[in-house]
PDB file of N, CA and C in Angstrom:
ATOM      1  N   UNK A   1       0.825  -1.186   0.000  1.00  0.00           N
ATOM      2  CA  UNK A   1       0.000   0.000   0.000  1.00  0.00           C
ATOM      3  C   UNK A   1       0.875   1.257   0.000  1.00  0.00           C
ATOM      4  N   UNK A   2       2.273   1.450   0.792  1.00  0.00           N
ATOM      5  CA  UNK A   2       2.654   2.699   0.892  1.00  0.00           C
ATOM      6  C   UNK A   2       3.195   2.809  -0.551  1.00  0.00           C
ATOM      7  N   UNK A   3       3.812   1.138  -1.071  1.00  0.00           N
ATOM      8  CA  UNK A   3       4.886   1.643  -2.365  1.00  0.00           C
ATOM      9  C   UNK A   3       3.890   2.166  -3.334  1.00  0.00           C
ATOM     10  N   UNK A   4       2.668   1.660  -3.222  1.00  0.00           N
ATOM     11  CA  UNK A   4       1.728   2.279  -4.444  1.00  0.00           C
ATOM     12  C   UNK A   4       1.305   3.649  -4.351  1.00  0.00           C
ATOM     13  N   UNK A   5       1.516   3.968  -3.038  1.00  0.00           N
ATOM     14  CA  UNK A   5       1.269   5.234  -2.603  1.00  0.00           C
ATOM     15  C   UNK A   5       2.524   6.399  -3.126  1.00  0.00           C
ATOM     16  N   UNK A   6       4.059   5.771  -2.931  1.00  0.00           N
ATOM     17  CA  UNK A   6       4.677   6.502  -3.031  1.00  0.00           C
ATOM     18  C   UNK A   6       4.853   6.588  -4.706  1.00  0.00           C
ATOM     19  N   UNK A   7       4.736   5.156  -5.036  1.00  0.00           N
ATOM     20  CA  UNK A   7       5.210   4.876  -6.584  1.00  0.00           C
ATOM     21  C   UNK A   7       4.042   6.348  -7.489  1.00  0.00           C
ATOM     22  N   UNK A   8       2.758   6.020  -6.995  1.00  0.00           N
ATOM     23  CA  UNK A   8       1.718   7.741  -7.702  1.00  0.00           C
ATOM     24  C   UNK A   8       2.345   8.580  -7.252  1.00  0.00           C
ATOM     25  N   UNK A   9       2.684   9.104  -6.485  1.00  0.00           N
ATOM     26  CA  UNK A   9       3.046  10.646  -5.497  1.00  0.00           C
ATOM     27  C   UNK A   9       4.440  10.939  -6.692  1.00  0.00           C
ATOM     28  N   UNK A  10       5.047   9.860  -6.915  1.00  0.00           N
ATOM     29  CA  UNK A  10       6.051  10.247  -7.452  1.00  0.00           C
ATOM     30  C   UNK A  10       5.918  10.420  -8.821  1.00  0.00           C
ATOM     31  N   UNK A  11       4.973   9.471  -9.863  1.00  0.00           N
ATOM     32  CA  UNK A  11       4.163   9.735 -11.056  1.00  0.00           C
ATOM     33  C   UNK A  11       3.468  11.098 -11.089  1.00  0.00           C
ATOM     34  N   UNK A  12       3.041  11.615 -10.351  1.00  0.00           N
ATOM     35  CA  UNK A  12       2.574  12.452 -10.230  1.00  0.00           C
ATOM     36  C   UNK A  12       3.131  14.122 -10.894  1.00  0.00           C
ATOM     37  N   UNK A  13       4.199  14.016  -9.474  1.00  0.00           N
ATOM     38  CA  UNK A  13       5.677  15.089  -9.678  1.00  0.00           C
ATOM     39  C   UNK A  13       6.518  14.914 -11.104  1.00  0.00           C
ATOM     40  N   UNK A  14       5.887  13.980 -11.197  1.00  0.00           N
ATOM     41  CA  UNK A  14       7.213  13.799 -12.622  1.00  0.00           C
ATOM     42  C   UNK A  14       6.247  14.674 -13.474  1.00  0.00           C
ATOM     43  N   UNK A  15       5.355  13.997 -13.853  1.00  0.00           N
ATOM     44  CA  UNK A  15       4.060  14.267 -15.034  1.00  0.00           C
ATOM     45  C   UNK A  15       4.122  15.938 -14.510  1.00  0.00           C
ATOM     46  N   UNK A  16       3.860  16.460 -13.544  1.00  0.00           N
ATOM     47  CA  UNK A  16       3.100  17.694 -13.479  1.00  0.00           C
ATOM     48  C   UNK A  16       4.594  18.781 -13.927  1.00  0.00           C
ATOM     49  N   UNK A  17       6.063  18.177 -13.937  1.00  0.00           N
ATOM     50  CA  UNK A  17       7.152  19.069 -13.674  1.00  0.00           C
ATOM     51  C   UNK A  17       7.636  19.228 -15.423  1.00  0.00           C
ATOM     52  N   UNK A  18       7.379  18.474 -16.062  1.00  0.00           N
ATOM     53  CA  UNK A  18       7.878  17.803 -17.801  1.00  0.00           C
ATOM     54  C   UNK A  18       6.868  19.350 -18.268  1.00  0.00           C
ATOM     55  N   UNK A  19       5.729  19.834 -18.184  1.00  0.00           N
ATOM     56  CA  UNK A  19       5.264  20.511 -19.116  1.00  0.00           C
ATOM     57  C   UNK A  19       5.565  21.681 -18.659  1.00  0.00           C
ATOM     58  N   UNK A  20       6.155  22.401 -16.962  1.00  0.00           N
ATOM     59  CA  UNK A  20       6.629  23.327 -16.790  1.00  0.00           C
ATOM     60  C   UNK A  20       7.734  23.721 -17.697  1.00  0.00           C
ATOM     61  N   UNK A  21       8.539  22.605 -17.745  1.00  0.00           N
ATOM     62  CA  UNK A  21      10.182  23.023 -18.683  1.00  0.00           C
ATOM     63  C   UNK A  21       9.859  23.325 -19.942  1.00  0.00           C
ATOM     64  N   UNK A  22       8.869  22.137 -20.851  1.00  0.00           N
ATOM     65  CA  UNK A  22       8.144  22.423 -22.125  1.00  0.00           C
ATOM     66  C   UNK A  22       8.091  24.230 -22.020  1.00  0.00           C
ATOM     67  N   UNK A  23       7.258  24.437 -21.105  1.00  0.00           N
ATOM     68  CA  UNK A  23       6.651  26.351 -21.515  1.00  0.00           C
ATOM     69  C   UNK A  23       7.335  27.003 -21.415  1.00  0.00           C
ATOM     70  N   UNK A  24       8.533  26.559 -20.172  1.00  0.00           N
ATOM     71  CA  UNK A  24       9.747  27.880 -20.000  1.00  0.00           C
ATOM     72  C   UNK A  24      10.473  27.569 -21.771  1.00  0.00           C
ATOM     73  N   UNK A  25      11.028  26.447 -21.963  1.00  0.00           N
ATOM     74  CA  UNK A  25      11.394  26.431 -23.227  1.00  0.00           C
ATOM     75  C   UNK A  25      10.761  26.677 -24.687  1.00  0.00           C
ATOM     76  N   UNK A  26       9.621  27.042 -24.431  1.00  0.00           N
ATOM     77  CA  UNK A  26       8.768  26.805 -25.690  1.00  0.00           C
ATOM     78  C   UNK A  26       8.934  28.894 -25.691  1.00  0.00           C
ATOM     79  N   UNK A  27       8.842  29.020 -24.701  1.00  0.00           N
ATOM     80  CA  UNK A  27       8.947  30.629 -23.783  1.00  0.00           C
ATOM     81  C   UNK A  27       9.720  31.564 -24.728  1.00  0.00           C
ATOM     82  N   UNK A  28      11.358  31.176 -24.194  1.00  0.00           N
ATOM     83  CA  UNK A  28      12.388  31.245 -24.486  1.00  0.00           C
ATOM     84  C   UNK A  28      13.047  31.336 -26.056  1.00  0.00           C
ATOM     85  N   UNK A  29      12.470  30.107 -26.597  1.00  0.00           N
ATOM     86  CA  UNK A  29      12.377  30.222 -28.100  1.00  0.00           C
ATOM     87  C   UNK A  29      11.582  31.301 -28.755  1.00  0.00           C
ATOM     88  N   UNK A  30      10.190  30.996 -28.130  1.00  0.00           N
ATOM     89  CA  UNK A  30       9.868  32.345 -29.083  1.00  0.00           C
ATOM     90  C   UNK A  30      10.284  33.888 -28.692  1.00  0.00           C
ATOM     91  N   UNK A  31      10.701  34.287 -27.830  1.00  0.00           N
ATOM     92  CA  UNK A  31      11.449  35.291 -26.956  1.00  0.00           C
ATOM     93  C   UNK A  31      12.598  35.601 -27.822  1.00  0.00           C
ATOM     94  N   UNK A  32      13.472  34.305 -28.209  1.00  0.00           N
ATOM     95  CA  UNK A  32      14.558  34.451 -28.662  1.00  0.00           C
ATOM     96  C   UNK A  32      14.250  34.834 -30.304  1.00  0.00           C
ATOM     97  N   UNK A  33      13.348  33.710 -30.823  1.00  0.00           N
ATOM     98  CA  UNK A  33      12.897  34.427 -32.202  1.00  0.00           C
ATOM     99  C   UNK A  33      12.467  35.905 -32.822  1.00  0.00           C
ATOM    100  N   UNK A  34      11.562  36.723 -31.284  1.00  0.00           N
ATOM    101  CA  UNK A  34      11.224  38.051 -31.774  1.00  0.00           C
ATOM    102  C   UNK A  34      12.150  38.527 -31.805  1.00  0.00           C
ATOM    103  N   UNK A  35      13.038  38.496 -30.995  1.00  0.00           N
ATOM    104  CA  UNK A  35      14.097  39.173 -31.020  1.00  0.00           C
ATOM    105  C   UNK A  35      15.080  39.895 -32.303  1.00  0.00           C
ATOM    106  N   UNK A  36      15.794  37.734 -32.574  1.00  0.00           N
ATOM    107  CA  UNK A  36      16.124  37.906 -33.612  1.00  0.00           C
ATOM    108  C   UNK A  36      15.477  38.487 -35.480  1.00  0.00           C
ATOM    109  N   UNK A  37      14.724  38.625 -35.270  1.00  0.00           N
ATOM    110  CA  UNK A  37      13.717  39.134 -37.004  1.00  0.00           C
ATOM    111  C   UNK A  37      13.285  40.571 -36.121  1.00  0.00           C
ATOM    112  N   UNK A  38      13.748  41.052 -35.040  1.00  0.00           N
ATOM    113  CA  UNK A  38      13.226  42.502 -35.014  1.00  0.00           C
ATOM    114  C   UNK A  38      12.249  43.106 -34.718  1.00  0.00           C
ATOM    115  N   UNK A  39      11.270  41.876 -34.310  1.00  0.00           N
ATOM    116  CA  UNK A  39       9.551  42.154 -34.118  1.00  0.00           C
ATOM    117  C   UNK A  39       9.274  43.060 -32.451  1.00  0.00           C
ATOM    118  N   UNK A  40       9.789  44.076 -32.592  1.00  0.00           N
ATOM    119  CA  UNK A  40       8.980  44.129 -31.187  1.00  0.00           C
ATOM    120  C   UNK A  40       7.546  44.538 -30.968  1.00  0.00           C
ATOM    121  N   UNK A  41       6.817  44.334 -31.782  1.00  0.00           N
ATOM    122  CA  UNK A  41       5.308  44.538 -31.415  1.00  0.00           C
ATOM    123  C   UNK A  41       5.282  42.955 -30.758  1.00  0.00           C
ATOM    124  N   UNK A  42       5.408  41.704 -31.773  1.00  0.00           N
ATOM    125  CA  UNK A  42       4.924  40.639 -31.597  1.00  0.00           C
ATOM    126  C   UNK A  42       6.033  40.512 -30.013  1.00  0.00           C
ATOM    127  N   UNK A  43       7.141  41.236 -29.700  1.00  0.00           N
ATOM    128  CA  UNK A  43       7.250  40.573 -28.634  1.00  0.00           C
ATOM    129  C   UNK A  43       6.920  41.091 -27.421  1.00  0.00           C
ATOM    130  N   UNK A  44       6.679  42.687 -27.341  1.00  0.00           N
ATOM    131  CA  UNK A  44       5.631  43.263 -26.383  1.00  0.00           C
ATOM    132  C   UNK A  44       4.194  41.983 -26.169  1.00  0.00           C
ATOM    133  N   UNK A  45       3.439  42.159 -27.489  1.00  0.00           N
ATOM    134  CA  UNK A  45       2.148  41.290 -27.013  1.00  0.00           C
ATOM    135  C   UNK A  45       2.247  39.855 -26.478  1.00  0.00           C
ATOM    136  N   UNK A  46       3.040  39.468 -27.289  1.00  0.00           N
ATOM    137  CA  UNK A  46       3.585  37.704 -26.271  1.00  0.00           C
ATOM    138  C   UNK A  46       4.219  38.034 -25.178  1.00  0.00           C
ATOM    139  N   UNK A  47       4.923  39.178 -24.450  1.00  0.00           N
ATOM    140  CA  UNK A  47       5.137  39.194 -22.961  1.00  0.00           C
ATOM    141  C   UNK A  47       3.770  39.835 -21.958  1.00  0.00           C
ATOM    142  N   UNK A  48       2.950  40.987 -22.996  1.00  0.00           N
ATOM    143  CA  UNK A  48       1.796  40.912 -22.148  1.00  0.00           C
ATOM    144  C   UNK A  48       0.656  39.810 -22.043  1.00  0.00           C
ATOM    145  N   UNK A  49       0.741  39.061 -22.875  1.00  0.00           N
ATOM    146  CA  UNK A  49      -0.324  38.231 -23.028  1.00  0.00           C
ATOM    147  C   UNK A  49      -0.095  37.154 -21.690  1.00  0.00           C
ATOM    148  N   UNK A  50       1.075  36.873 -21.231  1.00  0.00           N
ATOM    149  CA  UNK A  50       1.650  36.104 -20.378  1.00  0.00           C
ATOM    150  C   UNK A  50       1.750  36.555 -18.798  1.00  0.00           C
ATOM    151  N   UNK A  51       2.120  37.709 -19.050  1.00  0.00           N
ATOM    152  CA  UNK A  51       1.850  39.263 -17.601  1.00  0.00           C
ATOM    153  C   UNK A  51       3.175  38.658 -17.463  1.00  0.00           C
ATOM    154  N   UNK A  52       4.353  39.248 -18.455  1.00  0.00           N
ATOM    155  CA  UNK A  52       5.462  38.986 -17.970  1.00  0.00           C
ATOM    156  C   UNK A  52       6.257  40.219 -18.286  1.00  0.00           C
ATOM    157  N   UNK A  53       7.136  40.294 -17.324  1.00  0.00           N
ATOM    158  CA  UNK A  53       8.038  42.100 -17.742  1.00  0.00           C
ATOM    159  C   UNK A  53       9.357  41.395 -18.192  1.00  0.00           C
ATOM    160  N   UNK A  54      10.178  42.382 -18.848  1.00  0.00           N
ATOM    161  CA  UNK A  54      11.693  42.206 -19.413  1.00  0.00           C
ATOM    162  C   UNK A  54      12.617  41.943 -18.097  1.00  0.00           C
ATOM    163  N   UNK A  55      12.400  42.896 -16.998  1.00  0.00           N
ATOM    164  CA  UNK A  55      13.312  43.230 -15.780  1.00  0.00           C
ATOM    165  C   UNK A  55      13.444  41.653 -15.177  1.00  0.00           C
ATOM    166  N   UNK A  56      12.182  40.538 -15.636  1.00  0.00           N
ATOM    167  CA  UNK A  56      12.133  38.948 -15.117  1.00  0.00           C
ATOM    168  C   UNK A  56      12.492  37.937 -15.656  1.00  0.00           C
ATOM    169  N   UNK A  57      12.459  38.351 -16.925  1.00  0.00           N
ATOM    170  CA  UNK A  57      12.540  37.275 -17.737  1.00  0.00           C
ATOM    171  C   UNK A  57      14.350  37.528 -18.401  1.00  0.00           C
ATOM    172  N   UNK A  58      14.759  38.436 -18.082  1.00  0.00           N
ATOM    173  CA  UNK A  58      16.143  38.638 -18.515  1.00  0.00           C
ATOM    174  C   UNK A  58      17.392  37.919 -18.149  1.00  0.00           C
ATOM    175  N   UNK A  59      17.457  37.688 -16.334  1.00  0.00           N
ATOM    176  CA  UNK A  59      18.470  36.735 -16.655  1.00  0.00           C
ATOM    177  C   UNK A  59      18.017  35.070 -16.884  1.00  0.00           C
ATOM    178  N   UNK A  60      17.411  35.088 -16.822  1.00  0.00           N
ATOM    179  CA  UNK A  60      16.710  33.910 -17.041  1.00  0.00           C
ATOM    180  C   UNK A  60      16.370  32.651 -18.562  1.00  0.00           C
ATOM    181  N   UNK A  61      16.611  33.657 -19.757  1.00  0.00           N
ATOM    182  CA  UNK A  61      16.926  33.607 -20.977  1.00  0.00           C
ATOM    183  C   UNK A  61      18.306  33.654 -22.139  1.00  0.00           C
ATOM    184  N   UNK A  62      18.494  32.724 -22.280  1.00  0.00           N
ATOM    185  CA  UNK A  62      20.044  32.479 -22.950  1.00  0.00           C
ATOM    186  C   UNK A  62      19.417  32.333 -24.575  1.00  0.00           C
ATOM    187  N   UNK A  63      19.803  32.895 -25.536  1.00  0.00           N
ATOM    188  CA  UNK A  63      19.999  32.797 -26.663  1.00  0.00           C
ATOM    189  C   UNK A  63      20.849  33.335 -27.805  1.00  0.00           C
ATOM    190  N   UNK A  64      21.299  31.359 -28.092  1.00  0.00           N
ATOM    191  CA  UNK A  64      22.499  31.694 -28.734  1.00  0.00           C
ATOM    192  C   UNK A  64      23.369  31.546 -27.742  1.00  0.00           C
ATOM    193  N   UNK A  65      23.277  31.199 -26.388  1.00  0.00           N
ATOM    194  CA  UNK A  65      24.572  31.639 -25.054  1.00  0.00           C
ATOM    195  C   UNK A  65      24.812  33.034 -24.963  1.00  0.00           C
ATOM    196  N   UNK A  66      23.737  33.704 -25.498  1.00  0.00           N
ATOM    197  CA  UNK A  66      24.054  35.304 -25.136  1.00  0.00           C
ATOM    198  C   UNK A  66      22.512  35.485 -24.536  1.00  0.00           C
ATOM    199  N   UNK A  67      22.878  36.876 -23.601  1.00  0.00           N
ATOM    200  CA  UNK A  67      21.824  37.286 -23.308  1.00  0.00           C
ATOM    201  C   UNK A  67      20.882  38.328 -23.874  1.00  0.00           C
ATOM    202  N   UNK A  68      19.736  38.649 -23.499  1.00  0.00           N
ATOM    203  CA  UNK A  68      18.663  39.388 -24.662  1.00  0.00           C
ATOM    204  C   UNK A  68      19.604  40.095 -25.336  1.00  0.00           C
ATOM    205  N   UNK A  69      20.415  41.458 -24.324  1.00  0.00           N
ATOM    206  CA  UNK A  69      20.702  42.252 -25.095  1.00  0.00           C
ATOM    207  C   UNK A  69      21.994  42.188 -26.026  1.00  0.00           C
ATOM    208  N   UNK A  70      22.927  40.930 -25.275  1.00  0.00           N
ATOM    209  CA  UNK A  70      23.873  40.852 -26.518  1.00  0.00           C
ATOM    210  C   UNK A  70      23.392  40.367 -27.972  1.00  0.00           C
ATOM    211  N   UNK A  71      22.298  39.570 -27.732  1.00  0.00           N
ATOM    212  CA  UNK A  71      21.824  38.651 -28.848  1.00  0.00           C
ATOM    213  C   UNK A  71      21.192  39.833 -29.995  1.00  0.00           C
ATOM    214  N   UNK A  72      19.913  41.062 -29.376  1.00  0.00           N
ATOM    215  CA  UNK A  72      19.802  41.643 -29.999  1.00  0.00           C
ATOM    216  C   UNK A  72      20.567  42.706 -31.113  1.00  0.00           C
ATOM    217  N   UNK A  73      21.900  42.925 -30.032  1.00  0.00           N
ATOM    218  CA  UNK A  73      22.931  44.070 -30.521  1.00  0.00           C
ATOM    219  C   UNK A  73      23.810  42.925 -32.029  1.00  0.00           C
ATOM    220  N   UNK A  74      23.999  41.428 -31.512  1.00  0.00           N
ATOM    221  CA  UNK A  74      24.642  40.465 -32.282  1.00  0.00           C
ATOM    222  C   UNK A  74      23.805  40.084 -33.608  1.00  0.00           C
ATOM    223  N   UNK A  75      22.369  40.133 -33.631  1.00  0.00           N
ATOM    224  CA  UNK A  75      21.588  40.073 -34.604  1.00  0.00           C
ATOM    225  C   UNK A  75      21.040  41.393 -35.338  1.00  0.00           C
ATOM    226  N   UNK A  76      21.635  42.659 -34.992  1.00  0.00           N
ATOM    227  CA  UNK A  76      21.169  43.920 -35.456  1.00  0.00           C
ATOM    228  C   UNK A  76      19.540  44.339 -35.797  1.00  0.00           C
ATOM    229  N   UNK A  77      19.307  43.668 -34.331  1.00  0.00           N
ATOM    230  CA  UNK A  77      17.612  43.705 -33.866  1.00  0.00           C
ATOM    231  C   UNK A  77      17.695  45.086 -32.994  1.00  0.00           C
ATOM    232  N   UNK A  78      17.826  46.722 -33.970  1.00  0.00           N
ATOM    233  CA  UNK A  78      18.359  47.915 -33.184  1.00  0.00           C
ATOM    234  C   UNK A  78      16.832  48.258 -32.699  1.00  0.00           C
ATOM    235  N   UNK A  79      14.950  47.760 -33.172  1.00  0.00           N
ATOM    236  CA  UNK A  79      14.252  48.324 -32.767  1.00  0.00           C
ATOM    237  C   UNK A  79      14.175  47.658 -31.193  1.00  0.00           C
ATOM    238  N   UNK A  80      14.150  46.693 -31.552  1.00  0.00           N
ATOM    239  CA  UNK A  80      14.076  45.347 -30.307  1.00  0.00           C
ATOM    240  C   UNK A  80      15.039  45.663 -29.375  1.00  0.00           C
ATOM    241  N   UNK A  81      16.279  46.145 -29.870  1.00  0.00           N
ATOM    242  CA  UNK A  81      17.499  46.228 -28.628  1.00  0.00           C
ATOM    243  C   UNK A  81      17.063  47.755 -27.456  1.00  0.00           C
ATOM    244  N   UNK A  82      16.622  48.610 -28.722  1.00  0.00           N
ATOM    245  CA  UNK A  82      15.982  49.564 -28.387  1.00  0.00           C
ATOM    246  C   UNK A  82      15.112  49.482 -26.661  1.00  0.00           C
ATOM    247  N   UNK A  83      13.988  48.932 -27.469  1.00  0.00           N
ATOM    248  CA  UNK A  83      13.306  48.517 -26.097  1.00  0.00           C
ATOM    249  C   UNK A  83      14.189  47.400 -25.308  1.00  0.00           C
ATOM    250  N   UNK A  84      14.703  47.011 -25.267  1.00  0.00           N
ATOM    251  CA  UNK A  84      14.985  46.308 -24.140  1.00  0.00           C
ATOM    252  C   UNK A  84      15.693  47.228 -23.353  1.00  0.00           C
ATOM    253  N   UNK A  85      16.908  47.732 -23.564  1.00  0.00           N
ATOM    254  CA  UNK A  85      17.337  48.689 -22.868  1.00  0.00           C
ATOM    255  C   UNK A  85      16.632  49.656 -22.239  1.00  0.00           C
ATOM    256  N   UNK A  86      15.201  50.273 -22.461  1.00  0.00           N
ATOM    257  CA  UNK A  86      14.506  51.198 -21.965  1.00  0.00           C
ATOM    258  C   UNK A  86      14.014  50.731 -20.724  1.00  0.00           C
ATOM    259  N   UNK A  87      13.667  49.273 -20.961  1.00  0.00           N
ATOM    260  CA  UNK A  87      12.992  48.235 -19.998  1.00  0.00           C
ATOM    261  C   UNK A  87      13.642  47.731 -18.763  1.00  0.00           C
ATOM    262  N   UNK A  88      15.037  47.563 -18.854  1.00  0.00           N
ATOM    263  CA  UNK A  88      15.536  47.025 -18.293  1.00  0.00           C
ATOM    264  C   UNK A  88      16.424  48.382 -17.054  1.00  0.00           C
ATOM    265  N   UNK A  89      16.605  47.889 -15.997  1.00  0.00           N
ATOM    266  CA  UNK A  89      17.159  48.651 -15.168  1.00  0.00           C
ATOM    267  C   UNK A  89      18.783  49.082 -15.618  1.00  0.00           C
ATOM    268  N   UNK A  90      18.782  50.427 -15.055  1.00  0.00           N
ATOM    269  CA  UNK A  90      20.292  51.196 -15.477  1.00  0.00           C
ATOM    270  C   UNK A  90      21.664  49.784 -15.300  1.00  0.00           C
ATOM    271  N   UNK A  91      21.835  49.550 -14.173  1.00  0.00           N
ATOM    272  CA  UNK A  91      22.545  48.616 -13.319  1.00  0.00           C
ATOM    273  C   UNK A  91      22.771  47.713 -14.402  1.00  0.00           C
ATOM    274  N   UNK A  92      21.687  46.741 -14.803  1.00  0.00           N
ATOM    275  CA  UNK A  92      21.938  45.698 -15.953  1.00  0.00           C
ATOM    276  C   UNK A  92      22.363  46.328 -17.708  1.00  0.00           C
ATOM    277  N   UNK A  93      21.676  47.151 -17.711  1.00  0.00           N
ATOM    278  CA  UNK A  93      22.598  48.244 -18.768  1.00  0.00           C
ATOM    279  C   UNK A  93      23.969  48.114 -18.794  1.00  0.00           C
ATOM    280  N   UNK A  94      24.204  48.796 -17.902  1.00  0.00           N
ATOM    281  CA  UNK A  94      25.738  48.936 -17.721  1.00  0.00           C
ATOM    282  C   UNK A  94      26.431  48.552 -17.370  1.00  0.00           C
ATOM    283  N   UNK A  95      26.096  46.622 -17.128  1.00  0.00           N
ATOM    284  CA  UNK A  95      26.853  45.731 -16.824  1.00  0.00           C
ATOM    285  C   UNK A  95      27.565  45.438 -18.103  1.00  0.00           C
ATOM    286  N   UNK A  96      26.089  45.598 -18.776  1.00  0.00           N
ATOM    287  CA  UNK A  96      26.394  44.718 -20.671  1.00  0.00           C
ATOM    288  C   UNK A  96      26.773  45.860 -21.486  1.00  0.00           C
ATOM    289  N   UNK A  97      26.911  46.793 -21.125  1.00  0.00           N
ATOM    290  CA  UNK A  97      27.348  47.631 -22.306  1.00  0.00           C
ATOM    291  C   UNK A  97      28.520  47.405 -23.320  1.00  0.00           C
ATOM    292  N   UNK A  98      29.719  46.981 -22.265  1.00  0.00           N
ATOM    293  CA  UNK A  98      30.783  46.204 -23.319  1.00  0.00           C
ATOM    294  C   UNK A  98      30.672  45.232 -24.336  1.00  0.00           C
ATOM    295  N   UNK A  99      29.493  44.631 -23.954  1.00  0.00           N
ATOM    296  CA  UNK A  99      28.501  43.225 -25.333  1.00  0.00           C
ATOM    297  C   UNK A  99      27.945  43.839 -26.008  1.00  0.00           C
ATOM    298  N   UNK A 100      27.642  44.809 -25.842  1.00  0.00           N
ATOM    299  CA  UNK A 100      26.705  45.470 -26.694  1.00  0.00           C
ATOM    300  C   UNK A 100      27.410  46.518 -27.303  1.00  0.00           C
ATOM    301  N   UNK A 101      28.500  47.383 -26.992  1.00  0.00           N
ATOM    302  CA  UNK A 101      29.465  47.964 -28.026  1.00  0.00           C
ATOM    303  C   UNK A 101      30.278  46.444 -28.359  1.00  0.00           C
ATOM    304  N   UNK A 102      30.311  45.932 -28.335  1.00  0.00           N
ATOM    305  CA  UNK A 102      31.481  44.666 -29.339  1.00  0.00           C
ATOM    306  C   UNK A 102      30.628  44.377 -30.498  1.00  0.00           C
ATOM    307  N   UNK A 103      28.759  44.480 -30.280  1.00  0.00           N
ATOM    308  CA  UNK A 103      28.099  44.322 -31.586  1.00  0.00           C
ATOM    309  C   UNK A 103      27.974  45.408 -32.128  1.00  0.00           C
ATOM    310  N   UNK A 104      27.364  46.538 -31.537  1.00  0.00           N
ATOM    311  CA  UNK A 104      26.742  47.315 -32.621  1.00  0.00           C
ATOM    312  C   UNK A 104      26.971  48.838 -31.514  1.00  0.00           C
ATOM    313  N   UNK A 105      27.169  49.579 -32.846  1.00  0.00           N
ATOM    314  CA  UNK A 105      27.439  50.876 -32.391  1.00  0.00           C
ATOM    315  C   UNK A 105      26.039  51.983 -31.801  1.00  0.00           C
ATOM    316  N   UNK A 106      25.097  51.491 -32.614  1.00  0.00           N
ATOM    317  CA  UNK A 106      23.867  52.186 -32.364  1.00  0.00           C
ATOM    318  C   UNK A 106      23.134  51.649 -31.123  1.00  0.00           C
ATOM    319  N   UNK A 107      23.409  50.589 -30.726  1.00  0.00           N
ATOM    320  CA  UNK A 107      22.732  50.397 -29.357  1.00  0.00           C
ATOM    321  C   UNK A 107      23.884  50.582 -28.099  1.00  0.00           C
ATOM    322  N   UNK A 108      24.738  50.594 -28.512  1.00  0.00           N
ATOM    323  CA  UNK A 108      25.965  51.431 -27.682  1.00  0.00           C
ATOM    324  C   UNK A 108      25.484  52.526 -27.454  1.00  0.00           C
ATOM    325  N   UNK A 109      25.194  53.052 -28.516  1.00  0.00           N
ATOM    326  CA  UNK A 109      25.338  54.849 -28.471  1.00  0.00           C
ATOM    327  C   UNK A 109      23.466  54.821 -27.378  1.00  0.00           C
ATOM    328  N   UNK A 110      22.454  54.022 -27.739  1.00  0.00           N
ATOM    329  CA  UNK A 110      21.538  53.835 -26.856  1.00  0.00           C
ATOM    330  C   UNK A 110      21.634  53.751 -25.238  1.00  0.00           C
ATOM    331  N   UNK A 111      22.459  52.930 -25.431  1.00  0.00           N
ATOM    332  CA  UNK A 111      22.671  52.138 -24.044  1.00  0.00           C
ATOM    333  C   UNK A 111      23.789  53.237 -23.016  1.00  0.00           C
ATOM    334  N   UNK A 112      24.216  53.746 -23.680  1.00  0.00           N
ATOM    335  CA  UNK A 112      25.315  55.092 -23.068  1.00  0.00           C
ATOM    336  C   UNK A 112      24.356  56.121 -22.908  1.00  0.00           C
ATOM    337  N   UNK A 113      23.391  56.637 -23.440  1.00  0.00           N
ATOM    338  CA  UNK A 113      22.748  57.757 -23.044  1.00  0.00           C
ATOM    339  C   UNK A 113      21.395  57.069 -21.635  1.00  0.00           C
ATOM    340  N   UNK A 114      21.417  56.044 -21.927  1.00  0.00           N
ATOM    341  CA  UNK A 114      20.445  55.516 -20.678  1.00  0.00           C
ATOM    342  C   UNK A 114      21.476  55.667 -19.493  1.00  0.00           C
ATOM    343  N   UNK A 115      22.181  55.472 -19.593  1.00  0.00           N
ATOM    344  CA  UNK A 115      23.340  55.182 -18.326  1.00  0.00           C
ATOM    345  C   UNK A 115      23.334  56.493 -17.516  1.00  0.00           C
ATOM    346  N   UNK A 116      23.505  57.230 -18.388  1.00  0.00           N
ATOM    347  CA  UNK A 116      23.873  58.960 -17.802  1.00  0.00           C
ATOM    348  C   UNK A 116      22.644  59.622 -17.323  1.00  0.00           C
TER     349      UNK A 116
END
């Protein structure tokens, strides 16, 4: 009786934990896709549709092994890089600013006037 007890409890946790990772990853991809093609309407409405802000979902997202804003500055996604930088707190700005001047000069020159 207990092993059948424990053997579900543990069927259970498994089954309910597999489709969390699915959404963070399913998440992530498309996160990483607006990015890259430049869309920031479509990626404003897929973060409101979710009630999710940039300031949460930032370190939390790797694409490519870069993060939003290197990826955007690395894919010359300047509307998309745009907003992210507006979004995101000074502090994380100006951690990445050196990733983001190694890609692109125009979100440098963005990301330097947020700073100040």
């Amino acid at each position: 009786m207990k092993n059948t007890l424990l053997v579900t409890a543990i069927v259970t946790a498994s089954i309910s934990y597999i489709p969390t990772t699915l959404a963070e990853d399913n998440m992530s991809l498309r996160v990483c896709e607006y990015v890259s093609v430049n869309d920031k309407t479509r990626l404003r409405s897929f973060l409101k549709a979710r009630k999710l802000k940039v300031r949460t979902i930032f370190s939390n997202i790797r694409c490519n092994g870069q993060n939003l804003l290197e990826f955007a500055a690395s894919s010359n996604a300047l509307d998309t890089g745009e907003m992210l930088i507006g979004k995101l707190p000074v502090k994380t700005v100006a951690k990445n600013i050196d990733l983001i001047t190694k890609h692109s000069a125009h979100l440098s020159g963005i990301a330097k006037k947020r700073i100040k």
